[in-house]
C-alpha atoms as a PDB file:
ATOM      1  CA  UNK A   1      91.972 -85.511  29.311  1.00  0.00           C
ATOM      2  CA  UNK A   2      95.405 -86.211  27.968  1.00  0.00           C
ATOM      3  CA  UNK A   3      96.231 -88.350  24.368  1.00  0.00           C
ATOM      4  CA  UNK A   4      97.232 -91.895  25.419  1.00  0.00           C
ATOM      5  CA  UNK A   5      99.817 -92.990  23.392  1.00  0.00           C
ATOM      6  CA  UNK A   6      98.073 -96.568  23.281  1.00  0.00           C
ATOM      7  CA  UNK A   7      95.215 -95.020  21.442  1.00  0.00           C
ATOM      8  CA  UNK A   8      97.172 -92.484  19.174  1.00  0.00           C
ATOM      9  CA  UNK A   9      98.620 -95.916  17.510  1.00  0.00           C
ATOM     10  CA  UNK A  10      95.330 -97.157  16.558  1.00  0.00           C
ATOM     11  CA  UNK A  11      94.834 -94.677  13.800  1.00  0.00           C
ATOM     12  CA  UNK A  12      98.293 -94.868  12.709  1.00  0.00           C
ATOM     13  CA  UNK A  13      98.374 -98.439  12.424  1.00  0.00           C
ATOM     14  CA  UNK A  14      95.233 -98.004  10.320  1.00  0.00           C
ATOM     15  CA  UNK A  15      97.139 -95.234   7.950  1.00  0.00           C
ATOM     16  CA  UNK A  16      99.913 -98.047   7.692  1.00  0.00           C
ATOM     17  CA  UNK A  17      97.760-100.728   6.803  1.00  0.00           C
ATOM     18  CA  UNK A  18      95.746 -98.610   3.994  1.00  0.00           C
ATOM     19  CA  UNK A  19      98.989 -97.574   2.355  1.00  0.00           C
ATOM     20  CA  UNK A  20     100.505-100.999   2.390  1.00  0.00           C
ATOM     21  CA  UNK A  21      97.079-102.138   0.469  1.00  0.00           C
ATOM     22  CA  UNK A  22      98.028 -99.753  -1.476  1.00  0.00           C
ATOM     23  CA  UNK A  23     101.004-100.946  -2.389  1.00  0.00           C
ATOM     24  CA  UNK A  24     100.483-104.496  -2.570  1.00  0.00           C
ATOM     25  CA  UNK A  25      97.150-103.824  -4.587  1.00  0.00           C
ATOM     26  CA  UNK A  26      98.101-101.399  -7.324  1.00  0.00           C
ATOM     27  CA  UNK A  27      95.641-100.266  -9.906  1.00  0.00           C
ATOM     28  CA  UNK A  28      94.651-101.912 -12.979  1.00  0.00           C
ATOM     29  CA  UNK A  29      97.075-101.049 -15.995  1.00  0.00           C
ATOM     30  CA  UNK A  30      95.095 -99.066 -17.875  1.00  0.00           C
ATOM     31  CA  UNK A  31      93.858-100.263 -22.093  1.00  0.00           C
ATOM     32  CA  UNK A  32      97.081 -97.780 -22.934  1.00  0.00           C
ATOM     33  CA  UNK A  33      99.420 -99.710 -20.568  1.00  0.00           C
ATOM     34  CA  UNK A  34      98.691-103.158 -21.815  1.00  0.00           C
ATOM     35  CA  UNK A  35     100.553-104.764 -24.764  1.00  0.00           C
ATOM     36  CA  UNK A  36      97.717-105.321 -28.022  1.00  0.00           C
ATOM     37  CA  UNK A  37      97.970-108.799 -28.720  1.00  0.00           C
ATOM     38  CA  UNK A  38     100.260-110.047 -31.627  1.00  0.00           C
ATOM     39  CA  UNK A  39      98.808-112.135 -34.097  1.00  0.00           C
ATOM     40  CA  UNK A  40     101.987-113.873 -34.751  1.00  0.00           C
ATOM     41  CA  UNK A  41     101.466-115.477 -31.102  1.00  0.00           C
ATOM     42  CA  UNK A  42     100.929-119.107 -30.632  1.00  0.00           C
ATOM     43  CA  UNK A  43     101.268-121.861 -28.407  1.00  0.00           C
ATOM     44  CA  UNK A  44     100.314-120.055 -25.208  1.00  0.00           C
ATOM     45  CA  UNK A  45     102.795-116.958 -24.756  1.00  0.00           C
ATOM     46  CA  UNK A  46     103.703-114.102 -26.444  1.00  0.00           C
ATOM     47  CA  UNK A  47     105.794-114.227 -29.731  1.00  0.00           C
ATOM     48  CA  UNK A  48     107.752-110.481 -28.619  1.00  0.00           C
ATOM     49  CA  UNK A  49     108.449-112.654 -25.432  1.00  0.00           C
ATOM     50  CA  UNK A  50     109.635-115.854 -26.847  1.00  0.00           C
ATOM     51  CA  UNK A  51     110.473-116.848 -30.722  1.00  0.00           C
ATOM     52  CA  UNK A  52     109.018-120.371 -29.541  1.00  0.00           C
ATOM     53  CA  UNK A  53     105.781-118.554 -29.110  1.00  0.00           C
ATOM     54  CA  UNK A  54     105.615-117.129 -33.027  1.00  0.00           C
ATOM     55  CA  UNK A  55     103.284-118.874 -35.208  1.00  0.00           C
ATOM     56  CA  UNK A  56     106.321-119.542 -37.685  1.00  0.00           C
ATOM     57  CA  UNK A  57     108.773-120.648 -35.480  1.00  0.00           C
ATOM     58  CA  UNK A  58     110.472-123.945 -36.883  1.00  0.00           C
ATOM     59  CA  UNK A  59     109.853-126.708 -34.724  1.00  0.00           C
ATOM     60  CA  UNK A  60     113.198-128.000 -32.131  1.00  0.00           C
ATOM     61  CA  UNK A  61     111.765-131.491 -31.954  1.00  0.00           C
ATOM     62  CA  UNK A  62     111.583-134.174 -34.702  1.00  0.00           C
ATOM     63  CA  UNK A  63     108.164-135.355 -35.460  1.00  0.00           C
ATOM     64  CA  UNK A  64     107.362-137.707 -32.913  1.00  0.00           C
ATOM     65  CA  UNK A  65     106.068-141.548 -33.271  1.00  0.00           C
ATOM     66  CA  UNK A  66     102.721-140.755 -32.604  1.00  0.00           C
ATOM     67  CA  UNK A  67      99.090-140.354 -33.741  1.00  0.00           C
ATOM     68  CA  UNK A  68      97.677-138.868 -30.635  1.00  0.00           C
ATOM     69  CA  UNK A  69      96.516-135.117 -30.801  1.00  0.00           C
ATOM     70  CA  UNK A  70      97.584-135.284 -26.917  1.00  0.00           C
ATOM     71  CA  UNK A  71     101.060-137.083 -27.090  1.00  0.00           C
ATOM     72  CA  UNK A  72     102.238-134.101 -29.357  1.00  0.00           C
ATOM     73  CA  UNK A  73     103.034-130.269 -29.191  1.00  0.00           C
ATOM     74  CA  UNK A  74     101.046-127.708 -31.248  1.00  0.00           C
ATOM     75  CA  UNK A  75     104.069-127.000 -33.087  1.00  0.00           C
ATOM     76  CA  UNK A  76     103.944-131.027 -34.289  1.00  0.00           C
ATOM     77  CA  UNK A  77      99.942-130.465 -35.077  1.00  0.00           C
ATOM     78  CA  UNK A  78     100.600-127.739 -37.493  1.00  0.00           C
ATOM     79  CA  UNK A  79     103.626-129.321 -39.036  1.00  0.00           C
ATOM     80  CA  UNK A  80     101.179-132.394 -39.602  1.00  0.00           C
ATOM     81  CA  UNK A  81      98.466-130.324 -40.940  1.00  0.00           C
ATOM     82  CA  UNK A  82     100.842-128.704 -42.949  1.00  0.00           C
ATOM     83  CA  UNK A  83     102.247-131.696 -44.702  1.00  0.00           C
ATOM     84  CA  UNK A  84      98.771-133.184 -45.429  1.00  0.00           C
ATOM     85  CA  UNK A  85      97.337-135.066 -42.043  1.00  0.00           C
ATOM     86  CA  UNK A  86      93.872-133.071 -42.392  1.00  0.00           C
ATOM     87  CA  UNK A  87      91.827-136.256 -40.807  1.00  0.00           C
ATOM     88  CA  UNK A  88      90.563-136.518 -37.299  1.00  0.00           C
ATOM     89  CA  UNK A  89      89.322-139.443 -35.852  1.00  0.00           C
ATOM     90  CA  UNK A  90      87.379-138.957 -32.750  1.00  0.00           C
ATOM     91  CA  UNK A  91      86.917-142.121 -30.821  1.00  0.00           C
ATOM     92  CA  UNK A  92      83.826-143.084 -27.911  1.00  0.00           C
ATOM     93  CA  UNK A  93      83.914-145.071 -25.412  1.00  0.00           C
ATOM     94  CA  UNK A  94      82.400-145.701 -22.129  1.00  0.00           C
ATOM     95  CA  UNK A  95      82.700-146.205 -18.311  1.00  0.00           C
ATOM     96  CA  UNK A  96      80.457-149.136 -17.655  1.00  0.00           C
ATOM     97  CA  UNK A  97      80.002-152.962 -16.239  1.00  0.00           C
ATOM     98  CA  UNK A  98      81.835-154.888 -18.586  1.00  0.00           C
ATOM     99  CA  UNK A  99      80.821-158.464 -16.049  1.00  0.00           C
ATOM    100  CA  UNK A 100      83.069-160.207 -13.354  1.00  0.00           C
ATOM    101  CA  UNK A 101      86.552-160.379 -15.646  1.00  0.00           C
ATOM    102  CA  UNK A 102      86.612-157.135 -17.914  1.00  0.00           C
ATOM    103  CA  UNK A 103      87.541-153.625 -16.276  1.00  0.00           C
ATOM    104  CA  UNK A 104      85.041-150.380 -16.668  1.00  0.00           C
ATOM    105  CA  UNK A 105      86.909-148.992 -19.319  1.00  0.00           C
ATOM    106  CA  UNK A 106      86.906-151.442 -21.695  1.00  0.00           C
ATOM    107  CA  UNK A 107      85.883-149.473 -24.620  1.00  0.00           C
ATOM    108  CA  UNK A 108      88.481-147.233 -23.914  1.00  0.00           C
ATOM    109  CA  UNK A 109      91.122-149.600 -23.679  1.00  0.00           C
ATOM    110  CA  UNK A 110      90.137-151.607 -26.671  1.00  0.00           C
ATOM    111  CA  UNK A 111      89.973-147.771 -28.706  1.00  0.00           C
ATOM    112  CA  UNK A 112      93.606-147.192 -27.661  1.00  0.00           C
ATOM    113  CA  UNK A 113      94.583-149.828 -30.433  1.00  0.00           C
ATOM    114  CA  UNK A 114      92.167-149.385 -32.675  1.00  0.00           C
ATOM    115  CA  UNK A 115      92.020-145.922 -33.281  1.00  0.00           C
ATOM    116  CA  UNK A 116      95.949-146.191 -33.436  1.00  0.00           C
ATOM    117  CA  UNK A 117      95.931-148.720 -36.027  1.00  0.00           C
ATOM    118  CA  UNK A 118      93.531-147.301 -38.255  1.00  0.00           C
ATOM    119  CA  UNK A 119      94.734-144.049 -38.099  1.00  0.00           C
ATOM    120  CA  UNK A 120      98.195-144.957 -38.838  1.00  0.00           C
ATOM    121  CA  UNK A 121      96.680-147.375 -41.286  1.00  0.00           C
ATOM    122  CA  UNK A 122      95.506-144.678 -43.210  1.00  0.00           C
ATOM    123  CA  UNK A 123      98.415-142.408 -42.945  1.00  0.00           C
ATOM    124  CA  UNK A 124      97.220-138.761 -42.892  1.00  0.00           C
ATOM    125  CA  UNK A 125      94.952-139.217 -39.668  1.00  0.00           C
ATOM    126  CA  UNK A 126      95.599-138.314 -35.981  1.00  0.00           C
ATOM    127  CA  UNK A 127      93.175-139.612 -32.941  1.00  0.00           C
ATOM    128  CA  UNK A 128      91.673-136.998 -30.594  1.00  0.00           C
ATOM    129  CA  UNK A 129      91.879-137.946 -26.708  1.00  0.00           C
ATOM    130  CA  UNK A 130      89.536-140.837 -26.303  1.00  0.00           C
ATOM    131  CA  UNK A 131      85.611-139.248 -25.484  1.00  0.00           C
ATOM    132  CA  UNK A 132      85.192-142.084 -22.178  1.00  0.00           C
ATOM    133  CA  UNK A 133      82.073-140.515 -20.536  1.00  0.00           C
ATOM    134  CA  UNK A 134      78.994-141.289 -22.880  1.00  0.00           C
ATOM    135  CA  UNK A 135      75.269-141.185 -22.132  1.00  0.00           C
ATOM    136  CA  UNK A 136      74.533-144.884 -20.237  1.00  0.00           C
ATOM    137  CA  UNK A 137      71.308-144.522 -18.628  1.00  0.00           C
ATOM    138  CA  UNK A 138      69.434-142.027 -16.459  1.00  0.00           C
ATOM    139  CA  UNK A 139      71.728-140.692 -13.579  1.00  0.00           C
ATOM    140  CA  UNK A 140      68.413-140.185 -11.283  1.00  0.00           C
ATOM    141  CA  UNK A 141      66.439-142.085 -10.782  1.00  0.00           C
ATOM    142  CA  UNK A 142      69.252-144.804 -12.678  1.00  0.00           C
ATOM    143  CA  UNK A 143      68.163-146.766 -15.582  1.00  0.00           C
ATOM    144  CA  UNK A 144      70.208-149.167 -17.705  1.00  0.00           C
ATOM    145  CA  UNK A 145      74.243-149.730 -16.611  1.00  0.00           C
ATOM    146  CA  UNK A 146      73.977-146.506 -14.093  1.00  0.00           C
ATOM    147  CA  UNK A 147      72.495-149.226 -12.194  1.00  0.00           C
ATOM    148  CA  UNK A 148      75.878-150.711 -11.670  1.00  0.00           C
ATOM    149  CA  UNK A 149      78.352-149.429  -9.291  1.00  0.00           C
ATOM    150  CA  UNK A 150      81.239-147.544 -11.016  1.00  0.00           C
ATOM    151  CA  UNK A 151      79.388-146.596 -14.099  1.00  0.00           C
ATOM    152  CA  UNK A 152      79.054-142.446 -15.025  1.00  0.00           C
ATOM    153  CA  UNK A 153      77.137-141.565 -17.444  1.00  0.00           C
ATOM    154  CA  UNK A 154      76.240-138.062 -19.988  1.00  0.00           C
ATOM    155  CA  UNK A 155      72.832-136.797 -20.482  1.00  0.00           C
ATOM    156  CA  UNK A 156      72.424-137.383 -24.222  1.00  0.00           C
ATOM    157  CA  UNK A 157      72.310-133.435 -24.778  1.00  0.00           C
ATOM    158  CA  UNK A 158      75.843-133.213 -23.053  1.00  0.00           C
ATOM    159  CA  UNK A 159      77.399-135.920 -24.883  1.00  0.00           C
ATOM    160  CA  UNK A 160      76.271-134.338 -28.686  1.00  0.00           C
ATOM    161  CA  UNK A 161      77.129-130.905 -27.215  1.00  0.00           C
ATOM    162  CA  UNK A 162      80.158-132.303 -26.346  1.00  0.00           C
ATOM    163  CA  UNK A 163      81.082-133.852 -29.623  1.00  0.00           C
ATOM    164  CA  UNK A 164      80.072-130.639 -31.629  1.00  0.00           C
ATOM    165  CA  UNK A 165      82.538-128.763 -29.880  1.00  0.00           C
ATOM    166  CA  UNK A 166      84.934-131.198 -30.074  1.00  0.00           C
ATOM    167  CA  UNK A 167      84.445-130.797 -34.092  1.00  0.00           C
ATOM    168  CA  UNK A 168      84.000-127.114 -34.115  1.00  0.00           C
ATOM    169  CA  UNK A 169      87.559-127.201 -32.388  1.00  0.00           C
ATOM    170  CA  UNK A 170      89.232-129.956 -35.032  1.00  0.00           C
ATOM    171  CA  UNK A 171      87.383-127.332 -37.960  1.00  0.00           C
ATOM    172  CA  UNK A 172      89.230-124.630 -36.311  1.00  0.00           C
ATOM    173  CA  UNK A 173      92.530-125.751 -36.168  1.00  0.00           C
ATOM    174  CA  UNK A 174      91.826-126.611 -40.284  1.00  0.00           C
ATOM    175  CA  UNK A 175      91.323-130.609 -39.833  1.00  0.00           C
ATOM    176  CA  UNK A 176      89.125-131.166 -43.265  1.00  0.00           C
ATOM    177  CA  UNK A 177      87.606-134.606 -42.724  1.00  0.00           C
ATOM    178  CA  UNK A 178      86.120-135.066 -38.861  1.00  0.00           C
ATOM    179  CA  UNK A 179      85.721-138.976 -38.390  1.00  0.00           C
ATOM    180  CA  UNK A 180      83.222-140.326 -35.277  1.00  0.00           C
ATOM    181  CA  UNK A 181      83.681-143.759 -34.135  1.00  0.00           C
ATOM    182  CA  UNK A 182      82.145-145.369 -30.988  1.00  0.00           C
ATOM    183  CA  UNK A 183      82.905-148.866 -29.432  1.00  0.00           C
ATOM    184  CA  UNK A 184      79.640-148.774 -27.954  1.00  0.00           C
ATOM    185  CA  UNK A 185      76.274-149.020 -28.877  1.00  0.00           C
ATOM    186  CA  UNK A 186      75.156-146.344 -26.895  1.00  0.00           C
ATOM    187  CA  UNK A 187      77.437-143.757 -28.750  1.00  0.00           C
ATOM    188  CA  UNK A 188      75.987-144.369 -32.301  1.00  0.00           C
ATOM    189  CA  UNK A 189      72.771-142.236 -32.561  1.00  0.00           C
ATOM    190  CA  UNK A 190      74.682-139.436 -31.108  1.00  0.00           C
ATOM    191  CA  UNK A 191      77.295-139.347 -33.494  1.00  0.00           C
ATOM    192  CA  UNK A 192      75.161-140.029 -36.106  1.00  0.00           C
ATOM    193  CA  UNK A 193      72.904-136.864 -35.124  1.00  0.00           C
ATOM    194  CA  UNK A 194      75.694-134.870 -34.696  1.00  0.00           C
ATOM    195  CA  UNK A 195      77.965-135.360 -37.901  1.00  0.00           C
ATOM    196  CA  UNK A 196      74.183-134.710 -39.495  1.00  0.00           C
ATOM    197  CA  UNK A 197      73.662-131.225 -38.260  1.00  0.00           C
ATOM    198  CA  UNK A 198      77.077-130.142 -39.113  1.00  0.00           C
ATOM    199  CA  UNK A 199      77.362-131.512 -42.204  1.00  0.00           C
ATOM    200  CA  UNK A 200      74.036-129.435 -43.082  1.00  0.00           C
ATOM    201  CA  UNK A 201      75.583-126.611 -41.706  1.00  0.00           C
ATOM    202  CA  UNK A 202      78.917-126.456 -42.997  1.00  0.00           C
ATOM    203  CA  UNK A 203      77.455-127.425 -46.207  1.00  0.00           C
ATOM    204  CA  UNK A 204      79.978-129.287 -47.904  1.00  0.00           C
ATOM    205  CA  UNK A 205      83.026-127.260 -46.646  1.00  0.00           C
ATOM    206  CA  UNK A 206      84.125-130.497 -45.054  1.00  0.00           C
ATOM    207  CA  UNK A 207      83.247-134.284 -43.807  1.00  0.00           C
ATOM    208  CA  UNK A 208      81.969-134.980 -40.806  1.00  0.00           C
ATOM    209  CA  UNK A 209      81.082-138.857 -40.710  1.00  0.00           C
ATOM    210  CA  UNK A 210      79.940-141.371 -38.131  1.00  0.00           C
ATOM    211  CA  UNK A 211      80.984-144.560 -38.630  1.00  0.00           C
ATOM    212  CA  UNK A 212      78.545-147.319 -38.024  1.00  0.00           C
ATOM    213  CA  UNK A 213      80.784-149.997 -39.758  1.00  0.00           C
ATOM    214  CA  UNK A 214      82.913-149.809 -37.207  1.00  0.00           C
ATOM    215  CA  UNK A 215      80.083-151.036 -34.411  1.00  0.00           C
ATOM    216  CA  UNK A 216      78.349-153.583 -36.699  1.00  0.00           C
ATOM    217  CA  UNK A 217      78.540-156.641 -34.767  1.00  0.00           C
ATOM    218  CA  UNK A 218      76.000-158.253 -37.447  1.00  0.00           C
ATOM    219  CA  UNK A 219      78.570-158.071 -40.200  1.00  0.00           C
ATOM    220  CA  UNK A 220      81.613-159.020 -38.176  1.00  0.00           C
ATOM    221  CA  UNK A 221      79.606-162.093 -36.986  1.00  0.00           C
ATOM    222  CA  UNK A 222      79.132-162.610 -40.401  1.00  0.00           C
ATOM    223  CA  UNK A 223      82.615-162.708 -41.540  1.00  0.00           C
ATOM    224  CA  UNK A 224      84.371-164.488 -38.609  1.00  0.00           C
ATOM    225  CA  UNK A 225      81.908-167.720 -39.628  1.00  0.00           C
ATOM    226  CA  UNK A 226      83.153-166.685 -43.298  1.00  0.00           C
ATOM    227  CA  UNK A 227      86.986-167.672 -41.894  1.00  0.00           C
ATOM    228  CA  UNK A 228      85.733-170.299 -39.848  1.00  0.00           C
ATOM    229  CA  UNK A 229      85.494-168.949 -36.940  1.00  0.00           C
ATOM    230  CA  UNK A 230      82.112-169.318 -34.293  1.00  0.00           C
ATOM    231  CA  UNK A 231      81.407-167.474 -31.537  1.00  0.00           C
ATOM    232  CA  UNK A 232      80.098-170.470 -29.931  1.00  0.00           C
ATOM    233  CA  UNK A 233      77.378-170.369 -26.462  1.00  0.00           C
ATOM    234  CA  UNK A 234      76.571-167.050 -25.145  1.00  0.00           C
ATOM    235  CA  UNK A 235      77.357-166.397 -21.497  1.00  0.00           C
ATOM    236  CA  UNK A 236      74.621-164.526 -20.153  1.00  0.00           C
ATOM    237  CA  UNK A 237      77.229-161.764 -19.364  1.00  0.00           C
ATOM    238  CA  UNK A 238      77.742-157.981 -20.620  1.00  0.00           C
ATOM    239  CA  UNK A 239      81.375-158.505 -21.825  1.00  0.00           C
ATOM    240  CA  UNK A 240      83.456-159.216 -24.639  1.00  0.00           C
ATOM    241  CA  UNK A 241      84.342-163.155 -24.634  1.00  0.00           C
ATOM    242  CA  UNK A 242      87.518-162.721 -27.236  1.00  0.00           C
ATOM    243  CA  UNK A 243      88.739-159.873 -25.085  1.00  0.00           C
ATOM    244  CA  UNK A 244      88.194-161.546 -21.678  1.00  0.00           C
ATOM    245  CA  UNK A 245      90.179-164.844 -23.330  1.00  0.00           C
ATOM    246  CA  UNK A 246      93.102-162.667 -24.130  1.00  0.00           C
END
């Protein structure tokens, strides 16, 4: 029986294909072949590639008009650090019904001033991005505002995990004090339980605090009637009335 040439190119296509595999899938570089890290690297390349990747590398920008860990570089978090700004606030909020007038994020919102204020207030302090998911009821079956459409909600062992590493990060980076503060009432015995265990663990090394003050509606009550100023009928609803009149 003679060769057809229709089936002598089957194999060679085959050949062709393996050594274009090959090609296009070359080995692993072997532990010789790579480049050892250098410690001088920072900000997400390689120093020996970049000097704006070298740990000492003067910053090109001027410090910006910020207090938000997100709004700036890493070169413009260790320049803060470095002159003094060793404070981290980390602000809670929430995604939850807030009644017929006042959006889901409320919390958030409202902790996009506050946190700004207070941390340029005190003058060495920068905010972390705003924590918005928090624990706010049982997902399934729902319980509490997971029974309203639009809510999402953090199993209370996610939402501590998620604020340890959060801290563990900040401790990292050297932040010295490590400030919680939640805008809902949800957030408080987390943060409390949290700053507790690391505080015992780090053992005086550095502050971790929760901040009830800032969620104590009992004393703020008390001092608007100090100024003169009532609260007047309650609505029934799950809002803020001073926010939903501005």
């Amino acid at each position: 029986m003679t060769n057809s040439p229709r089936l002598l190119t089957v194999p060679r296509l085959l050949a062709c294909t393996l050594a274009l595999s090959v090609i296009a899938h070359p080995a692993p570089l072997t532990a010789q072949q790579r480049r050892a890290p250098d410690p001088r690297s920072m900000g997400g390349g390689d120093c020996r590639d970049n000097v704006y990747n070298c740990v000492d590398t003067p910053n090109p920008l001027p410090a910006p008009d910020t207090v938000w860990l997100e709004e700036m570089t890493w070169m413009d978090v260790r320049d803060a650090l470095a002159s003094g700004t060793t404070t981290a606030i980390v602000p809670t909020g929430g995604v939850e019904p807030n009644g017929p007038w006042l959006a889901l994020g409320k919390h958030n919102y409202v902790l996009s001033a506050t946190c700004d204020a207070i941390a340029r207030k005190m003058g060495n302090a920068l905010c972390t991005p705003i924590v918005k998911l928090v624990p706010e009821g049982n997902i399934e079956p729902p319980s509490g505002h997971m029974r309203s459409p639009g809510t999402i909600s953090l199993r209370q062992d996610t939402f501590e995990a998620l604020l340890t590493d959060v801290a563990r990060s900040l401790k990292t980076h050297g932040f010295r004090n490590i400030i919680f503060i939640g805008d809902s009432g949800g957030n408080q015995s987390g943060q409390r339980a949290v700053a507790e265990t690391l505080n015992a663990e780090w053992d005086g090394g550095l502050v971790v605090a929760h901040v009830q003050e800032y969620y104590d509606y009992a004393s703020a009550a008390r001092y608007m009637a100090y100024r003169g100023l009532e609260e007047g009928a309650d609505d029934g609803l799950h809002d803020d009335p001073i926010i939903t009149l501005n």
